[in-house]
PDB file of N, CA and C in Angstrom:
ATOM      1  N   UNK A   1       7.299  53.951  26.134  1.00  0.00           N
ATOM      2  CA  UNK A   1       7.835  52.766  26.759  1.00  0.00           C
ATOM      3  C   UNK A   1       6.674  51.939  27.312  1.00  0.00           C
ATOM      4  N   UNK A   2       6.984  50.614  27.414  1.00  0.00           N
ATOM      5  CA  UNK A   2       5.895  49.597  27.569  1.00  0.00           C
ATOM      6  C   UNK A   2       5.450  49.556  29.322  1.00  0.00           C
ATOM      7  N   UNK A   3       4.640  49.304  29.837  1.00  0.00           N
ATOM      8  CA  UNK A   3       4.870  48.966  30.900  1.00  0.00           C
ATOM      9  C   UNK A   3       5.243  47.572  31.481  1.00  0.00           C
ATOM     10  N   UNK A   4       6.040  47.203  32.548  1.00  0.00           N
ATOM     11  CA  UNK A   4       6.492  46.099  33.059  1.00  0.00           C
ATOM     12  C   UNK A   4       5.701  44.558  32.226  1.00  0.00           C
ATOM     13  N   UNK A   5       4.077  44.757  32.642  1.00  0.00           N
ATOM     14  CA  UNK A   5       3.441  43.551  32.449  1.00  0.00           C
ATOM     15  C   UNK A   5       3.233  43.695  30.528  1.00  0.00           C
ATOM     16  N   UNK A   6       2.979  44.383  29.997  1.00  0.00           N
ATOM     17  CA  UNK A   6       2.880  44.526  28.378  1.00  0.00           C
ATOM     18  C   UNK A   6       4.276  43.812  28.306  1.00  0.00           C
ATOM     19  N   UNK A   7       5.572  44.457  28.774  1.00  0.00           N
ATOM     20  CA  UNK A   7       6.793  44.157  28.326  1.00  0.00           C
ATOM     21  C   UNK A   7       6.600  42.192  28.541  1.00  0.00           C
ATOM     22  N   UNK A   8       6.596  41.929  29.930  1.00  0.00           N
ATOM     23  CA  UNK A   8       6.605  40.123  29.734  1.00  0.00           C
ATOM     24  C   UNK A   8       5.475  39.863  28.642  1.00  0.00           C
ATOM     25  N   UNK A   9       4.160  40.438  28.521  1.00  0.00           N
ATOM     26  CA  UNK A   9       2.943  40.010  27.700  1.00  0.00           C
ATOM     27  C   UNK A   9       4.160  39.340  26.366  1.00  0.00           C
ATOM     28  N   UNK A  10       5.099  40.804  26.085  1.00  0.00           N
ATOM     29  CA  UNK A  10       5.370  40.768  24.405  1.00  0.00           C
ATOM     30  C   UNK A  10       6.498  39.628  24.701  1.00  0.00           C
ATOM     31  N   UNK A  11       7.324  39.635  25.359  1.00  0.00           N
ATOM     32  CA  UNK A  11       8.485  38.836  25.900  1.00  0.00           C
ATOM     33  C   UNK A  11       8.153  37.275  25.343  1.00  0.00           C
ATOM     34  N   UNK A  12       6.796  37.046  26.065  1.00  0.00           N
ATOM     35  CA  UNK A  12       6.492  35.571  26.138  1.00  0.00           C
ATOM     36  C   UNK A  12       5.416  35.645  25.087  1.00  0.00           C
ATOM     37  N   UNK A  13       5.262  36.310  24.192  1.00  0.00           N
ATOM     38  CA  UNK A  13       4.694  35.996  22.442  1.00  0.00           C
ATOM     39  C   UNK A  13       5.735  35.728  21.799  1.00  0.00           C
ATOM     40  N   UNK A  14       6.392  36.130  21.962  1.00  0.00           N
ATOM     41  CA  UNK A  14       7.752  36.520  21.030  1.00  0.00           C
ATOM     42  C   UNK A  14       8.174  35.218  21.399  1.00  0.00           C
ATOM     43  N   UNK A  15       8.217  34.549  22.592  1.00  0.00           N
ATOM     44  CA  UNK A  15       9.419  33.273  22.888  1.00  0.00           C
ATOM     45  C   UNK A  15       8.475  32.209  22.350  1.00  0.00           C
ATOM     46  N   UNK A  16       7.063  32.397  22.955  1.00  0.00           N
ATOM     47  CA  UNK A  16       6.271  31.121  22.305  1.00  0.00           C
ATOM     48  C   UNK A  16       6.419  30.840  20.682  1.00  0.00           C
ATOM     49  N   UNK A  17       6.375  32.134  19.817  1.00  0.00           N
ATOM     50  CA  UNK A  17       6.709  32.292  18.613  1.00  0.00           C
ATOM     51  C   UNK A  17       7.572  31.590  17.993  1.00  0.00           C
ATOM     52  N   UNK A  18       8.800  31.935  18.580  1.00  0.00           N
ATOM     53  CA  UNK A  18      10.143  31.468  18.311  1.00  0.00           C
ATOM     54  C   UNK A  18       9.878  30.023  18.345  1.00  0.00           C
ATOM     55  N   UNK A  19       9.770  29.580  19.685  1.00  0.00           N
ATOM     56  CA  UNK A  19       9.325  28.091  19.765  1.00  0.00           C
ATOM     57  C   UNK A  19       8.575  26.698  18.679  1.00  0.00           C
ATOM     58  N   UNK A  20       7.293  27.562  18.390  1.00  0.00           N
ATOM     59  CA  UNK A  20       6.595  27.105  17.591  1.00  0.00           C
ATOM     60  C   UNK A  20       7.439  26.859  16.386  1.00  0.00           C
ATOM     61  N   UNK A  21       7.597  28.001  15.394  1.00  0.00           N
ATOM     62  CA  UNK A  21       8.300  28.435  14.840  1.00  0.00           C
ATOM     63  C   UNK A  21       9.527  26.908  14.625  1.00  0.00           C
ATOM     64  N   UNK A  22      10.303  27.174  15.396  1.00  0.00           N
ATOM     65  CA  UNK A  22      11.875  26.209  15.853  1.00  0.00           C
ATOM     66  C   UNK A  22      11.303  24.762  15.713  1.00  0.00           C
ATOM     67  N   UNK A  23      10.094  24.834  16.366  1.00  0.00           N
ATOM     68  CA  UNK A  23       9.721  23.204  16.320  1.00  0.00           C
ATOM     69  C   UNK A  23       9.161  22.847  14.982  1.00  0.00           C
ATOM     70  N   UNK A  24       8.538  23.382  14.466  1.00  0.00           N
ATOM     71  CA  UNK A  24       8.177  23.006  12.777  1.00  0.00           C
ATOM     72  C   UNK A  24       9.515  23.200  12.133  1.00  0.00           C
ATOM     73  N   UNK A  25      10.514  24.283  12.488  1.00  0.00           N
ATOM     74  CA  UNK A  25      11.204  23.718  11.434  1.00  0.00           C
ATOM     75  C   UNK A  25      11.980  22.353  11.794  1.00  0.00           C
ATOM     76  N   UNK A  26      11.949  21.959  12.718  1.00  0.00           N
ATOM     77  CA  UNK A  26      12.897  20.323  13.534  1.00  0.00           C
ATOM     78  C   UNK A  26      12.072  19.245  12.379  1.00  0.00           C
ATOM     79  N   UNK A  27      10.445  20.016  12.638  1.00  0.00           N
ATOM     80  CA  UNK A  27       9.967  18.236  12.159  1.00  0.00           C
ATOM     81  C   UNK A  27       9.691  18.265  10.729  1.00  0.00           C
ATOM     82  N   UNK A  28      10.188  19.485   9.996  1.00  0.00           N
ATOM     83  CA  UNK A  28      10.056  19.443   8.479  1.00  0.00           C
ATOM     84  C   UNK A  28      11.377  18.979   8.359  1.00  0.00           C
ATOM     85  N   UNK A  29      12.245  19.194   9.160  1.00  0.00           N
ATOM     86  CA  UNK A  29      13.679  18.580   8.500  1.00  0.00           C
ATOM     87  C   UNK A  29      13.859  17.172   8.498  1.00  0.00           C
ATOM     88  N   UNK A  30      13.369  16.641   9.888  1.00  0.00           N
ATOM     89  CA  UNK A  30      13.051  15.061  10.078  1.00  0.00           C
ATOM     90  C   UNK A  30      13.018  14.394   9.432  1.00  0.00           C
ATOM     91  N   UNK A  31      14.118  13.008   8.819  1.00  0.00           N
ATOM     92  CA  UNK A  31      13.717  12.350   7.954  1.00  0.00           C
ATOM     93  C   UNK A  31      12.374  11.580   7.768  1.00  0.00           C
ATOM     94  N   UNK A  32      12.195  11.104   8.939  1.00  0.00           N
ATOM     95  CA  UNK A  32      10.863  10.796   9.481  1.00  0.00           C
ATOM     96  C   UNK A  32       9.185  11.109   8.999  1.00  0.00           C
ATOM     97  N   UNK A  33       9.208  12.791   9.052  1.00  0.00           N
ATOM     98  CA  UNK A  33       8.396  13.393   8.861  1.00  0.00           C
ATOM     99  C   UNK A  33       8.015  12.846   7.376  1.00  0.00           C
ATOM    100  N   UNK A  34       9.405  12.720   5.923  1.00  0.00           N
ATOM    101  CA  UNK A  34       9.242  12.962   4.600  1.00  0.00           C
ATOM    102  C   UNK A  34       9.053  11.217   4.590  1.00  0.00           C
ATOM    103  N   UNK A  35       9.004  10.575   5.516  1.00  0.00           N
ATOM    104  CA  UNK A  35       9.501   8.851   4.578  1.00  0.00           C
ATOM    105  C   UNK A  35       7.674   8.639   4.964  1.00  0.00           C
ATOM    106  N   UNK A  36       7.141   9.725   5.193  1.00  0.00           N
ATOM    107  CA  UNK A  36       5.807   8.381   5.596  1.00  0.00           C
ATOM    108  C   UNK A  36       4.762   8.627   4.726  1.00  0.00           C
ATOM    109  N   UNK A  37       4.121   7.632   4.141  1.00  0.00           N
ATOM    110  CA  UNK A  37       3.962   7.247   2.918  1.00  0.00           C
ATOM    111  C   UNK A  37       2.336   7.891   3.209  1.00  0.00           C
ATOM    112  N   UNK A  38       1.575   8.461   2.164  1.00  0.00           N
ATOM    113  CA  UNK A  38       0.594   8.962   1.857  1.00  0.00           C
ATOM    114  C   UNK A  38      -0.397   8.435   2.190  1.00  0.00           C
ATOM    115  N   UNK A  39      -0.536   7.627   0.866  1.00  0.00           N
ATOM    116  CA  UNK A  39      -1.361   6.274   0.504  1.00  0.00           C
ATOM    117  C   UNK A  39      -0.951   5.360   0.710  1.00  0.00           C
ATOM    118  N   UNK A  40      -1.806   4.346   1.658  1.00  0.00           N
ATOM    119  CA  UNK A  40      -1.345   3.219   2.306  1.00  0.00           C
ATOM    120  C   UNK A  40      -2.445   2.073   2.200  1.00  0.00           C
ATOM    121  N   UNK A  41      -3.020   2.648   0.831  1.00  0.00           N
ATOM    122  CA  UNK A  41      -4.281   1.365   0.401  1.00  0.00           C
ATOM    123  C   UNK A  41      -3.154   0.342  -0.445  1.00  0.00           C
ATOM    124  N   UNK A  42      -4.116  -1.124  -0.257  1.00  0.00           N
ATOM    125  CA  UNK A  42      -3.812  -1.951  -0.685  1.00  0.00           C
ATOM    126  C   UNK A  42      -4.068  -1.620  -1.865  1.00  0.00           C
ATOM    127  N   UNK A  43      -5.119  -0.831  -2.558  1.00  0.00           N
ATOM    128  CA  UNK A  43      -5.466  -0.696  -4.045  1.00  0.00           C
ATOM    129  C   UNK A  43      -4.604  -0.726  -5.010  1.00  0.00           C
ATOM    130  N   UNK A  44      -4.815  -0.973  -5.736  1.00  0.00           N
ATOM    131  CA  UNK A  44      -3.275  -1.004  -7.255  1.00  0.00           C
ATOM    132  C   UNK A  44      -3.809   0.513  -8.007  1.00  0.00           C
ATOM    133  N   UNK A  45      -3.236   1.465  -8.811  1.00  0.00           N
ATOM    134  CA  UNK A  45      -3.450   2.629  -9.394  1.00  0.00           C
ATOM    135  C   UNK A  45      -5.017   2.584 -10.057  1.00  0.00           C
ATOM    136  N   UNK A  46      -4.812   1.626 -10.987  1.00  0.00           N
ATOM    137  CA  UNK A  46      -6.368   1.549 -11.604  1.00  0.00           C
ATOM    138  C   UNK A  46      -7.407   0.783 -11.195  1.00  0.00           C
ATOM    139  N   UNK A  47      -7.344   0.222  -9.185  1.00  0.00           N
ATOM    140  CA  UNK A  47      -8.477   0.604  -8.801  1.00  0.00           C
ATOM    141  C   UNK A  47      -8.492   1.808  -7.919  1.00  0.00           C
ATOM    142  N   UNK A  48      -7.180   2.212  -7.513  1.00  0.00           N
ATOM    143  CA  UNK A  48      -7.492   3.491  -6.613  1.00  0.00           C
ATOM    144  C   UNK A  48      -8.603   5.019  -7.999  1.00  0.00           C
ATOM    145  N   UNK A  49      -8.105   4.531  -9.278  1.00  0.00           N
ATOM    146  CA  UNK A  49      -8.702   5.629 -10.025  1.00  0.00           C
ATOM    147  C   UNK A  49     -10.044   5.267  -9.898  1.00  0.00           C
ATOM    148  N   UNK A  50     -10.360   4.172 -10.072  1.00  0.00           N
ATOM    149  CA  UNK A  50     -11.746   3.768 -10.325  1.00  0.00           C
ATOM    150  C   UNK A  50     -12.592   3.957  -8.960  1.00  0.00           C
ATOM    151  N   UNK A  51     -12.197   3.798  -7.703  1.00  0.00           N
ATOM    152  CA  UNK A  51     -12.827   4.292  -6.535  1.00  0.00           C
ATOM    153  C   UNK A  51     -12.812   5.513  -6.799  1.00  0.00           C
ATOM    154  N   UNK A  52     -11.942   6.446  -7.278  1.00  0.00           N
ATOM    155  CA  UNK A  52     -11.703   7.909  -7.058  1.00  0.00           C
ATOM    156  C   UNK A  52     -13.462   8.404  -8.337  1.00  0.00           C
ATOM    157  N   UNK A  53     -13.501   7.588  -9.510  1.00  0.00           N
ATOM    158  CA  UNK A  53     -14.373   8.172 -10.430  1.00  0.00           C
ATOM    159  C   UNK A  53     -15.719   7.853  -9.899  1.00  0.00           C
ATOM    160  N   UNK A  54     -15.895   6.299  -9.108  1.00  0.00           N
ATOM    161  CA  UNK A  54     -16.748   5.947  -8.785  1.00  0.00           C
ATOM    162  C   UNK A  54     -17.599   6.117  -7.227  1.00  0.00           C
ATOM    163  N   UNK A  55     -16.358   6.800  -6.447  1.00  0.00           N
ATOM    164  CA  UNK A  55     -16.638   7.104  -5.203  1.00  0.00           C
ATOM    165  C   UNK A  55     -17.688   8.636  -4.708  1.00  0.00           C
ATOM    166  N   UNK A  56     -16.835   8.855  -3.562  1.00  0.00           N
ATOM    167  CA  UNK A  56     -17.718  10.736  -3.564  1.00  0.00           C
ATOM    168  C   UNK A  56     -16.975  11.715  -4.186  1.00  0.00           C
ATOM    169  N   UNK A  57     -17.813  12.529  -4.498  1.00  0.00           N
ATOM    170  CA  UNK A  57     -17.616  13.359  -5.115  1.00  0.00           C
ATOM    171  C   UNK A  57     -16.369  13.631  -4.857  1.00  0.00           C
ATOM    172  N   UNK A  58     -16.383  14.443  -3.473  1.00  0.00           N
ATOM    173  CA  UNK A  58     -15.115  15.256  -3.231  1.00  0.00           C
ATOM    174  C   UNK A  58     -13.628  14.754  -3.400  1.00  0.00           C
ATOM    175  N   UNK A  59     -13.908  13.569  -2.993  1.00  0.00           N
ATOM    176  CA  UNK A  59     -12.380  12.673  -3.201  1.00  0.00           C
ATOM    177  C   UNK A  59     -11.730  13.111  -4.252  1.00  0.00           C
ATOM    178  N   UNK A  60     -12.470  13.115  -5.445  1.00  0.00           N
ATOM    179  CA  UNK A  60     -11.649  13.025  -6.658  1.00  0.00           C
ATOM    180  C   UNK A  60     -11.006  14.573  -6.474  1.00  0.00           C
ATOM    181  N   UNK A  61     -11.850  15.326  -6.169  1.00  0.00           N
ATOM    182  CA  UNK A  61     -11.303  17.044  -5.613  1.00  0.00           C
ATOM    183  C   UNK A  61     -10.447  16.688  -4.842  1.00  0.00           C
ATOM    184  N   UNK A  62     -10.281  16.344  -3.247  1.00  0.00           N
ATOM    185  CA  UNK A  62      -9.198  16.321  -2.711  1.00  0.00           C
ATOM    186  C   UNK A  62      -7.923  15.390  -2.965  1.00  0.00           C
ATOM    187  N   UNK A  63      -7.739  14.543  -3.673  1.00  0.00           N
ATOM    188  CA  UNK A  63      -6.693  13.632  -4.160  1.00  0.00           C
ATOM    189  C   UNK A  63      -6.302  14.832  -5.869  1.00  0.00           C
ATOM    190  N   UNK A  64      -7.022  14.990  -6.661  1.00  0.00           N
ATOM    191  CA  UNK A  64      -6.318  14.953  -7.803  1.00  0.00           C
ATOM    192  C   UNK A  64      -6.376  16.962  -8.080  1.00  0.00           C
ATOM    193  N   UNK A  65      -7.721  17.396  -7.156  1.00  0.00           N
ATOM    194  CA  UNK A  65      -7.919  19.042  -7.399  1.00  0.00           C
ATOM    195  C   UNK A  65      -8.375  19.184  -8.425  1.00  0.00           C
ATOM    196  N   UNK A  66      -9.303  18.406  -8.839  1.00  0.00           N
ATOM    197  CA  UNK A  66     -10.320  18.670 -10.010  1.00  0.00           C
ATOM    198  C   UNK A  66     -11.537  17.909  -9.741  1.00  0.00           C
ATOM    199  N   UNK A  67     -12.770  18.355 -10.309  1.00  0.00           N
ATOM    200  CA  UNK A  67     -13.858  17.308 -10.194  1.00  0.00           C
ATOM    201  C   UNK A  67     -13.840  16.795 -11.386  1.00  0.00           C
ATOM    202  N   UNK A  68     -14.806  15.730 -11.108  1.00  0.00           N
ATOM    203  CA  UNK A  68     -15.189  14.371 -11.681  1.00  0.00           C
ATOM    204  C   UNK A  68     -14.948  14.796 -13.643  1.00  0.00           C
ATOM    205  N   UNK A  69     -16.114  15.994 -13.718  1.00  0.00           N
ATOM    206  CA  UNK A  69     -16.421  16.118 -14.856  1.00  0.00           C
ATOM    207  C   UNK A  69     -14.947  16.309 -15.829  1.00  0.00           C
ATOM    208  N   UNK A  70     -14.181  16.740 -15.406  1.00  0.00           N
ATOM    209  CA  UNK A  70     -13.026  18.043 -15.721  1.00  0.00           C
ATOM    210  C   UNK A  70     -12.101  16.396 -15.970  1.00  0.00           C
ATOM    211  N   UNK A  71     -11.828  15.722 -14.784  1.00  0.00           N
ATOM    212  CA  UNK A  71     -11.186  14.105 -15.137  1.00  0.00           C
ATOM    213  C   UNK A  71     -11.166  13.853 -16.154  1.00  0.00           C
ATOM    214  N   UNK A  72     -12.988  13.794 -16.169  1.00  0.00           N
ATOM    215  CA  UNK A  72     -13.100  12.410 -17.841  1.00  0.00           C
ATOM    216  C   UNK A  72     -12.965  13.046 -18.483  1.00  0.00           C
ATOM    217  N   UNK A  73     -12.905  14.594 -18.630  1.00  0.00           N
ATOM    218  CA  UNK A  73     -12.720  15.295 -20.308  1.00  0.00           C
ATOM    219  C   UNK A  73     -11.279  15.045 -20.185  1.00  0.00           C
ATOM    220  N   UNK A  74     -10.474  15.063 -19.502  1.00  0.00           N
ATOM    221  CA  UNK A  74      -9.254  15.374 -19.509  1.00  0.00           C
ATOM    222  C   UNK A  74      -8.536  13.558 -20.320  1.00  0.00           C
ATOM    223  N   UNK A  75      -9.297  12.980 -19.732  1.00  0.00           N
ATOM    224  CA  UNK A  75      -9.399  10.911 -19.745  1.00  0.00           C
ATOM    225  C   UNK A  75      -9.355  11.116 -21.137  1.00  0.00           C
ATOM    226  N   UNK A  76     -10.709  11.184 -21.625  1.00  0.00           N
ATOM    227  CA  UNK A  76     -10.933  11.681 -23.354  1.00  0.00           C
ATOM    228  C   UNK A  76     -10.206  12.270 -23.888  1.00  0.00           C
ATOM    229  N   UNK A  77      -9.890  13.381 -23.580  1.00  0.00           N
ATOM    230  CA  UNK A  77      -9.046  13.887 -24.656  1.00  0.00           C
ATOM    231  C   UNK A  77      -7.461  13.185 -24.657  1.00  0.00           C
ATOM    232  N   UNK A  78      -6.860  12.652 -23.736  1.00  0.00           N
ATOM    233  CA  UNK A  78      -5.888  12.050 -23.614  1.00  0.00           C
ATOM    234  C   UNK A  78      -6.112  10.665 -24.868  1.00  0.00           C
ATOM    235  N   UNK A  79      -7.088  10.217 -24.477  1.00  0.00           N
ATOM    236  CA  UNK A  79      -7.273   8.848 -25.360  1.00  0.00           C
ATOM    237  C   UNK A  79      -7.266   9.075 -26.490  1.00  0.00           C
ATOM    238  N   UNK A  80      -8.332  10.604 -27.078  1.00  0.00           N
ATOM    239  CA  UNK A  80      -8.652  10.235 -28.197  1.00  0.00           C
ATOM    240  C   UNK A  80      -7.960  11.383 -29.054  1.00  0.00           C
ATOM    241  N   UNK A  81      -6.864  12.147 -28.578  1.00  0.00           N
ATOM    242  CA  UNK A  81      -6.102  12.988 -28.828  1.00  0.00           C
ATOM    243  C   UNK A  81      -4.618  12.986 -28.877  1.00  0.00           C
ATOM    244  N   UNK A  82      -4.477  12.701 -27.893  1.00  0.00           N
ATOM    245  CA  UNK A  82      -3.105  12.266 -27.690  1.00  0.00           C
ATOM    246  C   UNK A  82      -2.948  10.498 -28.373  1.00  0.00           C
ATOM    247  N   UNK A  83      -4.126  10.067 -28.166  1.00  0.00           N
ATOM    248  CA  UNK A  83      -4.400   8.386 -28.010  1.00  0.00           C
ATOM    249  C   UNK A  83      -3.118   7.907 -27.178  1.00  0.00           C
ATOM    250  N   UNK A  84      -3.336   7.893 -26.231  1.00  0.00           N
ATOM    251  CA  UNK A  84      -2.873   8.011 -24.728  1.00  0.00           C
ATOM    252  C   UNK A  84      -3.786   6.767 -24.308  1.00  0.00           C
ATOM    253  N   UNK A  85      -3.367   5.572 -24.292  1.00  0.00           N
ATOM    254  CA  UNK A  85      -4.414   4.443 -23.592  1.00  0.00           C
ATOM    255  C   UNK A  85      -3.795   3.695 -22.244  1.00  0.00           C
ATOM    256  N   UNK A  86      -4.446   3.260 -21.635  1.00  0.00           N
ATOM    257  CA  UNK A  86      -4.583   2.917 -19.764  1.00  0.00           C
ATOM    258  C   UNK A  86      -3.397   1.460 -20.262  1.00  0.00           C
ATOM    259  N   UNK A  87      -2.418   1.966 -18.647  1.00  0.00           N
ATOM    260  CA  UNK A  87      -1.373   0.757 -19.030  1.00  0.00           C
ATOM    261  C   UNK A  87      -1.493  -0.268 -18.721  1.00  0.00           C
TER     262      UNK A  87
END
């Protein structure tokens, strides 16, 4: 058996838990949370791509989860495989 102060220790993990817990799920349900928009550049698609090829590195990693190189093969082979051309 726990003693008195362990017992509140676990008491009030357990409630903060719950809490946390309760409150993420409130603000994943929120319509709120889902309506707010990502990307909020003025850019049109094919200059947001063209900052993305022409910018830093990482961007193109954190927006698309590939680097640069892996893109343009992917660009290429779309074009000249699929012949898949920019709309």
């Amino acid at each position: 058996m726990l003693n008195p102060d362990c017992q509140k220790a676990l008491i009030a993990s357990v409630a903060f838990s719950i809490h946390t817990s309760s409150l993420a799920v409130i603000l994943y349900a929120s319509s709120s949370y889902w309506k707010q928009d990502y990307h909020t550049s003025k850019l049109t698609e094919v200059e947001w791509v063209e900052k993305l090829i022409h910018g830093h590195l990482d961007h193109i990693w954190t927006e698309l989860g590939v680097w640069l190189h892996v893109f343009l093969i992917l660009k290429h082979e779309l074009y000249t495989v699929c012949m898949i051309q920019d709309s």
